[in-house]
PDB file of N, CA and C in Angstrom:
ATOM      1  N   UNK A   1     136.750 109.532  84.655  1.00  0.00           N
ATOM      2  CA  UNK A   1     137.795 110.505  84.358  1.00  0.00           C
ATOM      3  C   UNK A   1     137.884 110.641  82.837  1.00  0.00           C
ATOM      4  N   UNK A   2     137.750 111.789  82.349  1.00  0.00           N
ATOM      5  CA  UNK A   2     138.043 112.168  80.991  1.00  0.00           C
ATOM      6  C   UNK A   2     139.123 111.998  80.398  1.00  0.00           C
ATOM      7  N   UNK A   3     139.075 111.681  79.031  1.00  0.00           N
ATOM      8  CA  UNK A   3     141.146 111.557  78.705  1.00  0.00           C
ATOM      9  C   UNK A   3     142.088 112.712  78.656  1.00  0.00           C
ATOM     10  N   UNK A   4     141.095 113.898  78.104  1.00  0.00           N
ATOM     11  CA  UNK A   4     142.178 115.372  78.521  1.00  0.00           C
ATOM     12  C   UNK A   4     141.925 115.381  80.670  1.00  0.00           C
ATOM     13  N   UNK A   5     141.807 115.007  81.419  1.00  0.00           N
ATOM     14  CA  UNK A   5     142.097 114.953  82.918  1.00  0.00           C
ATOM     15  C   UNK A   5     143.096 113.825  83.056  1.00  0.00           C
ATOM     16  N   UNK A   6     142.765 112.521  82.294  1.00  0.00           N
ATOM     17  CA  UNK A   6     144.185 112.085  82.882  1.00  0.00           C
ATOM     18  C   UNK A   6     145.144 112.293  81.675  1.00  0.00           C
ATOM     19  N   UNK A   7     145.427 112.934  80.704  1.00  0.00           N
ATOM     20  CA  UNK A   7     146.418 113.811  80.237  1.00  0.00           C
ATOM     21  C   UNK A   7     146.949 114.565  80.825  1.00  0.00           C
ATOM     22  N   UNK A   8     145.981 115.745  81.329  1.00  0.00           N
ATOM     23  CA  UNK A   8     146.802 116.466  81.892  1.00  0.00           C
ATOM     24  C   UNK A   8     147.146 116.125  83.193  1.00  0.00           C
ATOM     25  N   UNK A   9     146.708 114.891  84.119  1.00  0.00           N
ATOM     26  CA  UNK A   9     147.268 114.580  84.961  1.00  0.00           C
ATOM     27  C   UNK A   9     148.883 113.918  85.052  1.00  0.00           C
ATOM     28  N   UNK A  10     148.304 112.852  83.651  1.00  0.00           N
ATOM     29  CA  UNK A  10     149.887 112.262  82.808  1.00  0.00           C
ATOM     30  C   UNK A  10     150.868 113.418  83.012  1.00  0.00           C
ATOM     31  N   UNK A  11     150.845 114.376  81.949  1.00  0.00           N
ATOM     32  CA  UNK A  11     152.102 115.670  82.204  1.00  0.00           C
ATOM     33  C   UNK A  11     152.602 115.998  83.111  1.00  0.00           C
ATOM     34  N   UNK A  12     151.522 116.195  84.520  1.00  0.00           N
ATOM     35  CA  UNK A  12     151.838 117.267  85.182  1.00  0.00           C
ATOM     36  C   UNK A  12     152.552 116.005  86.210  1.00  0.00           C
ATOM     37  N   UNK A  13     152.219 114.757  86.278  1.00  0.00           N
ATOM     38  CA  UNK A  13     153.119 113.520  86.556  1.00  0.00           C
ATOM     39  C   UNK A  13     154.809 113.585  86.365  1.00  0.00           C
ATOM     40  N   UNK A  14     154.624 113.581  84.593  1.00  0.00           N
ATOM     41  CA  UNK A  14     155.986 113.617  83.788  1.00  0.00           C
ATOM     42  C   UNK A  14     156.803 115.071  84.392  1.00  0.00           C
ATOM     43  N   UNK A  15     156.191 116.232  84.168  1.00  0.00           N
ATOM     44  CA  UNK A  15     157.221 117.488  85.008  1.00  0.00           C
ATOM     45  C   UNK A  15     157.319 117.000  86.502  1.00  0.00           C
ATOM     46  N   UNK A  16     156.687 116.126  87.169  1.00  0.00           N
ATOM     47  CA  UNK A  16     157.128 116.469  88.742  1.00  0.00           C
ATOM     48  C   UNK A  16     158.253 115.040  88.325  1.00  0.00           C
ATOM     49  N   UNK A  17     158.113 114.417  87.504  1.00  0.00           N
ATOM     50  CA  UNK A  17     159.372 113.142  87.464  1.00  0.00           C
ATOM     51  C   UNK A  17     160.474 113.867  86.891  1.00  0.00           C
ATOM     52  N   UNK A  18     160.387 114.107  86.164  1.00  0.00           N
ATOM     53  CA  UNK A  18     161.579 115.465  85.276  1.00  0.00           C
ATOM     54  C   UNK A  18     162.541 115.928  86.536  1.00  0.00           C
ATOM     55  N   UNK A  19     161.348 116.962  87.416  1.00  0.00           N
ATOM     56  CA  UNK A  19     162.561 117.311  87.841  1.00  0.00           C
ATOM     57  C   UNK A  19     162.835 116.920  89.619  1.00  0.00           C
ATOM     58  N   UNK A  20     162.149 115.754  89.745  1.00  0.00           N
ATOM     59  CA  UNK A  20     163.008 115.684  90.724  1.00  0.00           C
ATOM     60  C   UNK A  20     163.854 114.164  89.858  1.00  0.00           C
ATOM     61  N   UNK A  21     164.188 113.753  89.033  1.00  0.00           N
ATOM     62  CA  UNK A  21     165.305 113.340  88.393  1.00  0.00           C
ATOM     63  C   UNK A  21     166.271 114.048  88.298  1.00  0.00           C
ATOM     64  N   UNK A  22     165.841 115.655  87.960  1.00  0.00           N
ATOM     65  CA  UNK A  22     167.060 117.088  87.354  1.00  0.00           C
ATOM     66  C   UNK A  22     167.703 117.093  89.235  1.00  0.00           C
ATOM     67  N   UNK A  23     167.521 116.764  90.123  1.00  0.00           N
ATOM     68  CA  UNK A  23     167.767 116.944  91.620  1.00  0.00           C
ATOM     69  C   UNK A  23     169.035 115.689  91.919  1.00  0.00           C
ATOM     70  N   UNK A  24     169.042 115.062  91.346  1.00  0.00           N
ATOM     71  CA  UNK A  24     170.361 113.606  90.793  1.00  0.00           C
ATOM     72  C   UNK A  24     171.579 114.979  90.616  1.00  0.00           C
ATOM     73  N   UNK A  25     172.594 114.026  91.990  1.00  0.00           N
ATOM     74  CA  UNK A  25     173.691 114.752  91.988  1.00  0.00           C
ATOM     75  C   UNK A  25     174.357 113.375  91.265  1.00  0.00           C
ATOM     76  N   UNK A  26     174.613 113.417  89.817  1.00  0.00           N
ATOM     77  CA  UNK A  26     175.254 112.652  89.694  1.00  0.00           C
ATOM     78  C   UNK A  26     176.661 112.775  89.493  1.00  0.00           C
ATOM     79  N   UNK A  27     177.406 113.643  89.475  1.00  0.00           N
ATOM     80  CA  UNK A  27     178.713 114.335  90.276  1.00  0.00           C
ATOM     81  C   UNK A  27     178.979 113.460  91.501  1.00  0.00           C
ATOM     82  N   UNK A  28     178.598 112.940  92.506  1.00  0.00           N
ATOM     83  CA  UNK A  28     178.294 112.359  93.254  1.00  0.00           C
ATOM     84  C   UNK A  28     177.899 110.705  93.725  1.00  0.00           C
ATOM     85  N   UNK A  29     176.985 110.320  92.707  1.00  0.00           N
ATOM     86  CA  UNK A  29     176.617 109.154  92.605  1.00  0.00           C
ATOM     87  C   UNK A  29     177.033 108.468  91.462  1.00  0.00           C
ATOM     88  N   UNK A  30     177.122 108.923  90.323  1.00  0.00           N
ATOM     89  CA  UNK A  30     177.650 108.208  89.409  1.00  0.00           C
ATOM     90  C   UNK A  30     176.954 108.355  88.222  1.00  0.00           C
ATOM     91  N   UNK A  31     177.147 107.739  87.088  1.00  0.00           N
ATOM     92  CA  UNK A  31     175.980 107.389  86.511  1.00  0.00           C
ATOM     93  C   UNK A  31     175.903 106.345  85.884  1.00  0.00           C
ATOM     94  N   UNK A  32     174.817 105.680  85.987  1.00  0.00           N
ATOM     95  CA  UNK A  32     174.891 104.257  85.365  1.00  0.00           C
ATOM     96  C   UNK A  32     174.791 103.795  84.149  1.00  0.00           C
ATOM     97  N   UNK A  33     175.556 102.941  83.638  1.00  0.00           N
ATOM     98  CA  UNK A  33     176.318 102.408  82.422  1.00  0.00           C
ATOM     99  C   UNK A  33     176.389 100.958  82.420  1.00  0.00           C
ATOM    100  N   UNK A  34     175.310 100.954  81.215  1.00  0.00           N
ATOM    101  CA  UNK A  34     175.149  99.157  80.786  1.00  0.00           C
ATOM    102  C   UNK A  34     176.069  98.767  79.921  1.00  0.00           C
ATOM    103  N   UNK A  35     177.009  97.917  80.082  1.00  0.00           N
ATOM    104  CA  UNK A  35     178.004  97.315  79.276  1.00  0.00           C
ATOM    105  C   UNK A  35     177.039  95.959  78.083  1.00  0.00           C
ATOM    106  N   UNK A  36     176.915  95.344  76.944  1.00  0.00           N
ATOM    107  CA  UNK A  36     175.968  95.028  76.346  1.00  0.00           C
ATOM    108  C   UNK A  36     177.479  94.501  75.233  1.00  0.00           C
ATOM    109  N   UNK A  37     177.809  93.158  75.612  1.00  0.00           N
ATOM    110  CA  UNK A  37     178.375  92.273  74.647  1.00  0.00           C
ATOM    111  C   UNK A  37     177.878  91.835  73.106  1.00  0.00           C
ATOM    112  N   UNK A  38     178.442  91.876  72.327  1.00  0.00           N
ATOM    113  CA  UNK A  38     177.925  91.923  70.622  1.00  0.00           C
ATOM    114  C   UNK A  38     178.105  90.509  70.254  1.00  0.00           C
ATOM    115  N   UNK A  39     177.925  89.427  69.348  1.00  0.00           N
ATOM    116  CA  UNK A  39     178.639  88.462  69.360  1.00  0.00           C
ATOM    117  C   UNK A  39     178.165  89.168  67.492  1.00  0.00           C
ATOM    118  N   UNK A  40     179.715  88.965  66.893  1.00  0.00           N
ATOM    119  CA  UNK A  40     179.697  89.851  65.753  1.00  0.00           C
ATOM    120  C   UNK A  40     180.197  88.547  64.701  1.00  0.00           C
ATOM    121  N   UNK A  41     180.279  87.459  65.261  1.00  0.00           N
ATOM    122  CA  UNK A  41     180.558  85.680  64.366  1.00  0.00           C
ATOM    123  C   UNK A  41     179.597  85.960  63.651  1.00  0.00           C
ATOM    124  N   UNK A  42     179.865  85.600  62.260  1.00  0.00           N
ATOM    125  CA  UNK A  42     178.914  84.907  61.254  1.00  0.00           C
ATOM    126  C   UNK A  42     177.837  84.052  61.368  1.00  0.00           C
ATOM    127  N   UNK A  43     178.101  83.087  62.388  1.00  0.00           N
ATOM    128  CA  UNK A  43     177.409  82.154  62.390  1.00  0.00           C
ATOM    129  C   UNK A  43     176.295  82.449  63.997  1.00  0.00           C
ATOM    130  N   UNK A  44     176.007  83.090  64.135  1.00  0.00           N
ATOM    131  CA  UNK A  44     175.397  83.633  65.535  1.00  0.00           C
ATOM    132  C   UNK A  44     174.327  83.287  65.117  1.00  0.00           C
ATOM    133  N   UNK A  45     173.908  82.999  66.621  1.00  0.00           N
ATOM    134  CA  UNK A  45     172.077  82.308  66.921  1.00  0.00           C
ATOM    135  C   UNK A  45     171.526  83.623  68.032  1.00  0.00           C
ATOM    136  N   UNK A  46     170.554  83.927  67.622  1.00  0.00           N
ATOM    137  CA  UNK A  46     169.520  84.266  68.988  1.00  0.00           C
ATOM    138  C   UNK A  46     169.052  84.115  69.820  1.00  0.00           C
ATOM    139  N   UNK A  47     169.760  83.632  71.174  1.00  0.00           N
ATOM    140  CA  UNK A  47     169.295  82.959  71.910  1.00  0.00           C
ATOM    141  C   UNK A  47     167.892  83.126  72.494  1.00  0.00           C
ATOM    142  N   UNK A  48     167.821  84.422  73.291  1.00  0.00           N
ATOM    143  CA  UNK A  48     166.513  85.322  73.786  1.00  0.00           C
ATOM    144  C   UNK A  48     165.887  86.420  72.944  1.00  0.00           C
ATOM    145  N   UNK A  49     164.917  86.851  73.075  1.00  0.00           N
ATOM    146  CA  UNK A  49     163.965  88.003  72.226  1.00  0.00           C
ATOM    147  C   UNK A  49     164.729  88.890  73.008  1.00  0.00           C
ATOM    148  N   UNK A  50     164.569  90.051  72.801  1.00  0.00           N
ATOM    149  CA  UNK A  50     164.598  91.626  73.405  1.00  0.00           C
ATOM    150  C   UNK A  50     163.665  91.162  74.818  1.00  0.00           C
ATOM    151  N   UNK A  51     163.683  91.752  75.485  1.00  0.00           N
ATOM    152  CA  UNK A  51     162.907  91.953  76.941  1.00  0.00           C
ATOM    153  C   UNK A  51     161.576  93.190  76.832  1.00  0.00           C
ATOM    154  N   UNK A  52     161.883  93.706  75.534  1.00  0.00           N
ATOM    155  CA  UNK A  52     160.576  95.069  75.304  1.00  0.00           C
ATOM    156  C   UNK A  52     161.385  95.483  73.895  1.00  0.00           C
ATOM    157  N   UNK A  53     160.011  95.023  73.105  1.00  0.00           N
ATOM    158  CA  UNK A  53     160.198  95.222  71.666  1.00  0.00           C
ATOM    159  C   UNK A  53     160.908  97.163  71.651  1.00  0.00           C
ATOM    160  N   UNK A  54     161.712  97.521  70.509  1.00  0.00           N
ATOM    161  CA  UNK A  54     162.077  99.083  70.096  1.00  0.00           C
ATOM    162  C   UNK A  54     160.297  99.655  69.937  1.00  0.00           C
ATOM    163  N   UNK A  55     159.550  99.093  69.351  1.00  0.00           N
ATOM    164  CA  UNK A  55     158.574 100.087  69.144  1.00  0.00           C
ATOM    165  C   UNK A  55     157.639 100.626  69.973  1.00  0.00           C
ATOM    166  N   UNK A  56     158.159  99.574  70.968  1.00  0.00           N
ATOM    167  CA  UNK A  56     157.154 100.221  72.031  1.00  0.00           C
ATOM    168  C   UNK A  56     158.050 101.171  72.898  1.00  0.00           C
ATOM    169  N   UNK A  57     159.435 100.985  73.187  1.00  0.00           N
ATOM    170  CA  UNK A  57     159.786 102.519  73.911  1.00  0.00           C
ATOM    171  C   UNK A  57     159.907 103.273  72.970  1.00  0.00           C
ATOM    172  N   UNK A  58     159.561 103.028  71.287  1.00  0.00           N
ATOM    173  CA  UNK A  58     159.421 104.517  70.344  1.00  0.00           C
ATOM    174  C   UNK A  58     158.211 105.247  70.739  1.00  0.00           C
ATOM    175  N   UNK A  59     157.234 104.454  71.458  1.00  0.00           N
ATOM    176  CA  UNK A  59     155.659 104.907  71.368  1.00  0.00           C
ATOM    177  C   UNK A  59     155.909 105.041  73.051  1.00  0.00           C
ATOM    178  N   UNK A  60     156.628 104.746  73.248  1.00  0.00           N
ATOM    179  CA  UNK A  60     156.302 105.349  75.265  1.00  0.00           C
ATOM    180  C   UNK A  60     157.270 106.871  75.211  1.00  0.00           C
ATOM    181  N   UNK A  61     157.853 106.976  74.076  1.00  0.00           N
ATOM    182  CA  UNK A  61     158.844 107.897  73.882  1.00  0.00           C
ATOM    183  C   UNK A  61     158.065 109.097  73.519  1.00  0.00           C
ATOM    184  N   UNK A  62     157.218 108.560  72.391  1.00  0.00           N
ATOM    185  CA  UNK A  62     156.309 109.295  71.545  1.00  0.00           C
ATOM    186  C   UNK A  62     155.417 110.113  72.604  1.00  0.00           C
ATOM    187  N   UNK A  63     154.791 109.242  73.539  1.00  0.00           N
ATOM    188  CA  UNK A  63     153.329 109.482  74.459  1.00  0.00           C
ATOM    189  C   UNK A  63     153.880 110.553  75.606  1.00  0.00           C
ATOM    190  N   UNK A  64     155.396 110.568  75.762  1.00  0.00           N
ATOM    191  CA  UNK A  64     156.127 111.241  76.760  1.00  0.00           C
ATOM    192  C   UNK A  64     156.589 113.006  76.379  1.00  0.00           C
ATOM    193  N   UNK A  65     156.936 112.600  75.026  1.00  0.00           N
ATOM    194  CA  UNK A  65     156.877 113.881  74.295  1.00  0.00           C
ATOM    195  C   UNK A  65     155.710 114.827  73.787  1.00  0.00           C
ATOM    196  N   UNK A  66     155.018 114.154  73.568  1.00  0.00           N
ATOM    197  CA  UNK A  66     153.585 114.534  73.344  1.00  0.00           C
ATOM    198  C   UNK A  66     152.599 115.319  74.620  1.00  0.00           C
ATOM    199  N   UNK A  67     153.086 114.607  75.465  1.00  0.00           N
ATOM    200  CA  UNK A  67     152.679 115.100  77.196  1.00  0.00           C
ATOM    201  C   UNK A  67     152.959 116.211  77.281  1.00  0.00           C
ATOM    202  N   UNK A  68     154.747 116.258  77.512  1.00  0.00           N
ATOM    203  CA  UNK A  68     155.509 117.639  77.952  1.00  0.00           C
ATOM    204  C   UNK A  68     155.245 118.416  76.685  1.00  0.00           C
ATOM    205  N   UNK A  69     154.966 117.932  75.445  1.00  0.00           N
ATOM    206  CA  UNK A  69     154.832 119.380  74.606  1.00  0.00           C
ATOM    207  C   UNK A  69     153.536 119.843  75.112  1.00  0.00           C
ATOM    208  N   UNK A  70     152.683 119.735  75.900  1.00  0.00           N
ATOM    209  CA  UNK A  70     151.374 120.278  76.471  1.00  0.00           C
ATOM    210  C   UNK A  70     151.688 121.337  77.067  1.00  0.00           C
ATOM    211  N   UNK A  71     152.789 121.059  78.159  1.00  0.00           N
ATOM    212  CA  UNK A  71     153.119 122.365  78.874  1.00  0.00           C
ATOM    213  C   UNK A  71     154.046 122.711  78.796  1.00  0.00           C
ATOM    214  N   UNK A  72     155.193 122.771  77.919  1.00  0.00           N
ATOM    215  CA  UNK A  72     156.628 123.126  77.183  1.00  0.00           C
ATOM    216  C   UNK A  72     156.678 122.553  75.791  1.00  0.00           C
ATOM    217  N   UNK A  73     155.972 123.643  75.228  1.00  0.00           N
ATOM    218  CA  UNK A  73     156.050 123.373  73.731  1.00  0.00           C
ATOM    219  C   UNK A  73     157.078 123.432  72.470  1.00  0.00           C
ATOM    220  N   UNK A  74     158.083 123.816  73.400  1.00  0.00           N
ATOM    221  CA  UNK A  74     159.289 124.270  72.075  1.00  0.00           C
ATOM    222  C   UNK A  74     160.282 122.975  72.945  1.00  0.00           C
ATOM    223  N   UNK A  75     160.070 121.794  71.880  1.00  0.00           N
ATOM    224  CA  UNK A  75     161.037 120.805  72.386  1.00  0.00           C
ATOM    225  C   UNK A  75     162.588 120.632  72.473  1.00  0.00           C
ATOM    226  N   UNK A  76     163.053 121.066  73.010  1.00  0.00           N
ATOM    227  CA  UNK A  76     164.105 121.888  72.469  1.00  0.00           C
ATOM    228  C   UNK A  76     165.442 120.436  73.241  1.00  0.00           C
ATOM    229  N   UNK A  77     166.570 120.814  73.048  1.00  0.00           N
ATOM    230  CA  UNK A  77     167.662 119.170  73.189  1.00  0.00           C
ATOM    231  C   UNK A  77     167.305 119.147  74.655  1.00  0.00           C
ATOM    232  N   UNK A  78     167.667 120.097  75.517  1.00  0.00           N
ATOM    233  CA  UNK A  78     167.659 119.976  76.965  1.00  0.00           C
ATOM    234  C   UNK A  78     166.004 119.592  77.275  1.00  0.00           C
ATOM    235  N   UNK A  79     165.419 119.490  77.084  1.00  0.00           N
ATOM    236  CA  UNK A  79     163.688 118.783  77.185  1.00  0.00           C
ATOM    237  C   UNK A  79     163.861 117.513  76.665  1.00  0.00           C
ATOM    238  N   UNK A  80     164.157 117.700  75.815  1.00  0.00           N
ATOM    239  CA  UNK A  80     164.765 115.848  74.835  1.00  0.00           C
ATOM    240  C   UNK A  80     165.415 115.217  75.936  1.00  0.00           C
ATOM    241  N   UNK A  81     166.302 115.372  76.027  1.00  0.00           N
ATOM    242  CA  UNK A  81     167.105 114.841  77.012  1.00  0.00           C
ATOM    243  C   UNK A  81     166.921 114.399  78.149  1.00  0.00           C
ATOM    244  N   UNK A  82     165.833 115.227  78.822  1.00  0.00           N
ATOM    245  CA  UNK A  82     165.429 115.183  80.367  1.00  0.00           C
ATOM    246  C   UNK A  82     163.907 113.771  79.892  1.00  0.00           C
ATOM    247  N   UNK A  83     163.282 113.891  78.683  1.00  0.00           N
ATOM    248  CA  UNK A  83     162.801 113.083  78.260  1.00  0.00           C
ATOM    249  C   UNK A  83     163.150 111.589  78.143  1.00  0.00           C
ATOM    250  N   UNK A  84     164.623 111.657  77.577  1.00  0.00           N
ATOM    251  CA  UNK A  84     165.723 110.249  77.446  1.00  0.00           C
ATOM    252  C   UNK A  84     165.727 109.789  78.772  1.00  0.00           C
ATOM    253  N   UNK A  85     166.072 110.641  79.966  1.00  0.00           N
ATOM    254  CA  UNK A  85     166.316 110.180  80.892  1.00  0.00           C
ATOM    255  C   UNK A  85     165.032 109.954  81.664  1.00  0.00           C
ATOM    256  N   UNK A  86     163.577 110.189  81.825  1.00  0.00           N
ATOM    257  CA  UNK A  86     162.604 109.208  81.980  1.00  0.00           C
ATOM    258  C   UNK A  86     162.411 107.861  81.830  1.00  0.00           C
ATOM    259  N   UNK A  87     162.716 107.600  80.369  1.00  0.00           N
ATOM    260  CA  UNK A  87     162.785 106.867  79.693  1.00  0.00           C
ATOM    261  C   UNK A  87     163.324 105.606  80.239  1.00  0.00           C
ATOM    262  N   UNK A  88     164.509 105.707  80.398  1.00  0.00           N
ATOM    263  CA  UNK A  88     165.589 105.608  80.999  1.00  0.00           C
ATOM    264  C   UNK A  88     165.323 104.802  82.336  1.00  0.00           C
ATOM    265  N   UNK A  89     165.163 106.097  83.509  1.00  0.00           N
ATOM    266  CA  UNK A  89     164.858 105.614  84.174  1.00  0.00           C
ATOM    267  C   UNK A  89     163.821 104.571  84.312  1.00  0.00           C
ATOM    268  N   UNK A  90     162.355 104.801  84.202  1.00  0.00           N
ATOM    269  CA  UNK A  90     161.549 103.919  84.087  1.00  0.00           C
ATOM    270  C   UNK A  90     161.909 102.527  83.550  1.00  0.00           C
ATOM    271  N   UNK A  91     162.524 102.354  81.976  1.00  0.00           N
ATOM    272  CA  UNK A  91     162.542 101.033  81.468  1.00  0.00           C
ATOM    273  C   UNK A  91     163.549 100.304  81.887  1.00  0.00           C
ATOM    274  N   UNK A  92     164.717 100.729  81.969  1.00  0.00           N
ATOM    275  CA  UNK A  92     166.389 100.493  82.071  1.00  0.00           C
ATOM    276  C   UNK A  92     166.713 100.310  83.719  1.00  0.00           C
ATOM    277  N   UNK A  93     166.498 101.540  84.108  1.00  0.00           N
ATOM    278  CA  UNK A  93     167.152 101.238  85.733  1.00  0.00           C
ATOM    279  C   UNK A  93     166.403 100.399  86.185  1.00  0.00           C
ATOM    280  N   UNK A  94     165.237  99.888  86.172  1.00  0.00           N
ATOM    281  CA  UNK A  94     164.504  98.956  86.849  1.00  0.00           C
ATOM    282  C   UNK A  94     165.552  97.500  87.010  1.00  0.00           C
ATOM    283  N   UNK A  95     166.145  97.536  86.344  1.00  0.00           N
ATOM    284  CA  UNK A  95     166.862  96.046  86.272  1.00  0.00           C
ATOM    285  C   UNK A  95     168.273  96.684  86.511  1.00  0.00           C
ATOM    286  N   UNK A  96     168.902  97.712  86.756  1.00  0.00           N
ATOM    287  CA  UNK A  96     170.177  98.140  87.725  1.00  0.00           C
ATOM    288  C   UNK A  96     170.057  97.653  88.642  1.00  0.00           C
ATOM    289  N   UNK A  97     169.804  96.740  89.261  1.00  0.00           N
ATOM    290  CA  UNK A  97     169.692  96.224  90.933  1.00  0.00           C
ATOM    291  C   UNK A  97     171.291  96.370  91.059  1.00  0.00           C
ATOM    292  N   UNK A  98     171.808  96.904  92.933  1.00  0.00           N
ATOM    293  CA  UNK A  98     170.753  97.594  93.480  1.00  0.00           C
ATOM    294  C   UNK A  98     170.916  99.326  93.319  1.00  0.00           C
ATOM    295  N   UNK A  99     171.690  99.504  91.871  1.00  0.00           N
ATOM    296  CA  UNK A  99     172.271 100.412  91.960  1.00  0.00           C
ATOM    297  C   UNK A  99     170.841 101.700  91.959  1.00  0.00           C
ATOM    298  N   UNK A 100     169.878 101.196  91.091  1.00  0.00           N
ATOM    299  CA  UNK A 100     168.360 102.128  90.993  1.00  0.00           C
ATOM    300  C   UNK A 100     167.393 101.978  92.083  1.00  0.00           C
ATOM    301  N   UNK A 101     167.514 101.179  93.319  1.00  0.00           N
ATOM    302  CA  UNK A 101     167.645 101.640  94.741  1.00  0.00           C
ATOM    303  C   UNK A 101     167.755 102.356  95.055  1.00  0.00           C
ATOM    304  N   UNK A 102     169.206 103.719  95.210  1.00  0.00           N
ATOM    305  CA  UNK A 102     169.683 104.027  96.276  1.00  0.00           C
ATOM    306  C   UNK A 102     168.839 105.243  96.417  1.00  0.00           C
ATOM    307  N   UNK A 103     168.684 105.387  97.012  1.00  0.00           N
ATOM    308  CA  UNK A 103     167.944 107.267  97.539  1.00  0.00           C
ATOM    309  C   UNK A 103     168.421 108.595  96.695  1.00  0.00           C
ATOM    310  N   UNK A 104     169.828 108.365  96.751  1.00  0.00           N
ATOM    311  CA  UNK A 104     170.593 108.959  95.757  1.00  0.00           C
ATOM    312  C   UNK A 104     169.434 109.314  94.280  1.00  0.00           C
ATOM    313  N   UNK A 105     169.415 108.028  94.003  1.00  0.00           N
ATOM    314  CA  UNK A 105     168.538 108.062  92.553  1.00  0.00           C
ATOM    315  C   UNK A 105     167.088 108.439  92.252  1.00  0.00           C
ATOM    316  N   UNK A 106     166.734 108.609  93.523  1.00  0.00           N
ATOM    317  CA  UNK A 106     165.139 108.977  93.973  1.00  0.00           C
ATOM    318  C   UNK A 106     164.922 109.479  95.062  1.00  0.00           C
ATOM    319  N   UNK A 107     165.577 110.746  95.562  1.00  0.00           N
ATOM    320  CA  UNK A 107     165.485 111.147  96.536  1.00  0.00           C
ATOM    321  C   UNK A 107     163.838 111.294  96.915  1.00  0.00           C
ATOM    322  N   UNK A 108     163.913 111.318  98.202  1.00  0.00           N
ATOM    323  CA  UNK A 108     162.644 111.294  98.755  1.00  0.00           C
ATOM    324  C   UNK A 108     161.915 112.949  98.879  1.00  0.00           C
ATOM    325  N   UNK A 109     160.642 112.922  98.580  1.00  0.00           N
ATOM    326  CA  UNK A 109     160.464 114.348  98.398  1.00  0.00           C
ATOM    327  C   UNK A 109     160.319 115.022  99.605  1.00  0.00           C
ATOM    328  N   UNK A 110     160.847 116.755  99.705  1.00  0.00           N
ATOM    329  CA  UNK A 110     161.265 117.443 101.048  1.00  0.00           C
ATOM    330  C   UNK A 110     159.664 118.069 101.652  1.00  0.00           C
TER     331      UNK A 110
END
């Protein structure tokens, strides 16, 4: 397989995830919200690393935008956005248990 075939396979991946994400009645289901405690003491230790360094969802961010500008080239906030929420989904809800379960969140295709 050539890299422009699985490119354009990548994209045409990313638009069918797009929008059946845009199909989320979240009116309905909710939306999910990570609460993320600060410890803002002077004297604070680090206990754990990050779970996935920033630069790599800058560069899964990057590789995602880069895709959809293939076949929607004017990136415009509402593309951004639907982008965030890939993102999103993929890295983040994975560890919503069991709220990134429900059918709701991935409806099954008709």
């Amino acid at each position: 397989m050539t890299s422009a075939v699985s490119d354009a396979a990548f994209a045409d991946a990313l638009i069918a995830e797009i929008d059946a994400l845009g199909a989320r009645t979240y009116s309905e289901i909710g939306v999910p919200a990570f609460l993320v405690a600060e410890d803002l003491s002077p004297n604070r230790t680090i206990t754990s690393p990050r779970s996935e360094p920033v630069d790599d969802l800058a560069a899964k961010l990057a590789r995602i935008a880069a895709a959809i500008a293939t076949r929607r080239p004017a990136l415009d906030a509402a593309t951004i956005a639907q982008l965030l929420e890939v993102l999103a989904d993929r890295h983040f809800m994975a560890s919503a248990t069991p709220f990134s379960r429900t059918v709701a969140l991935h409806p099954l295709p008709s």
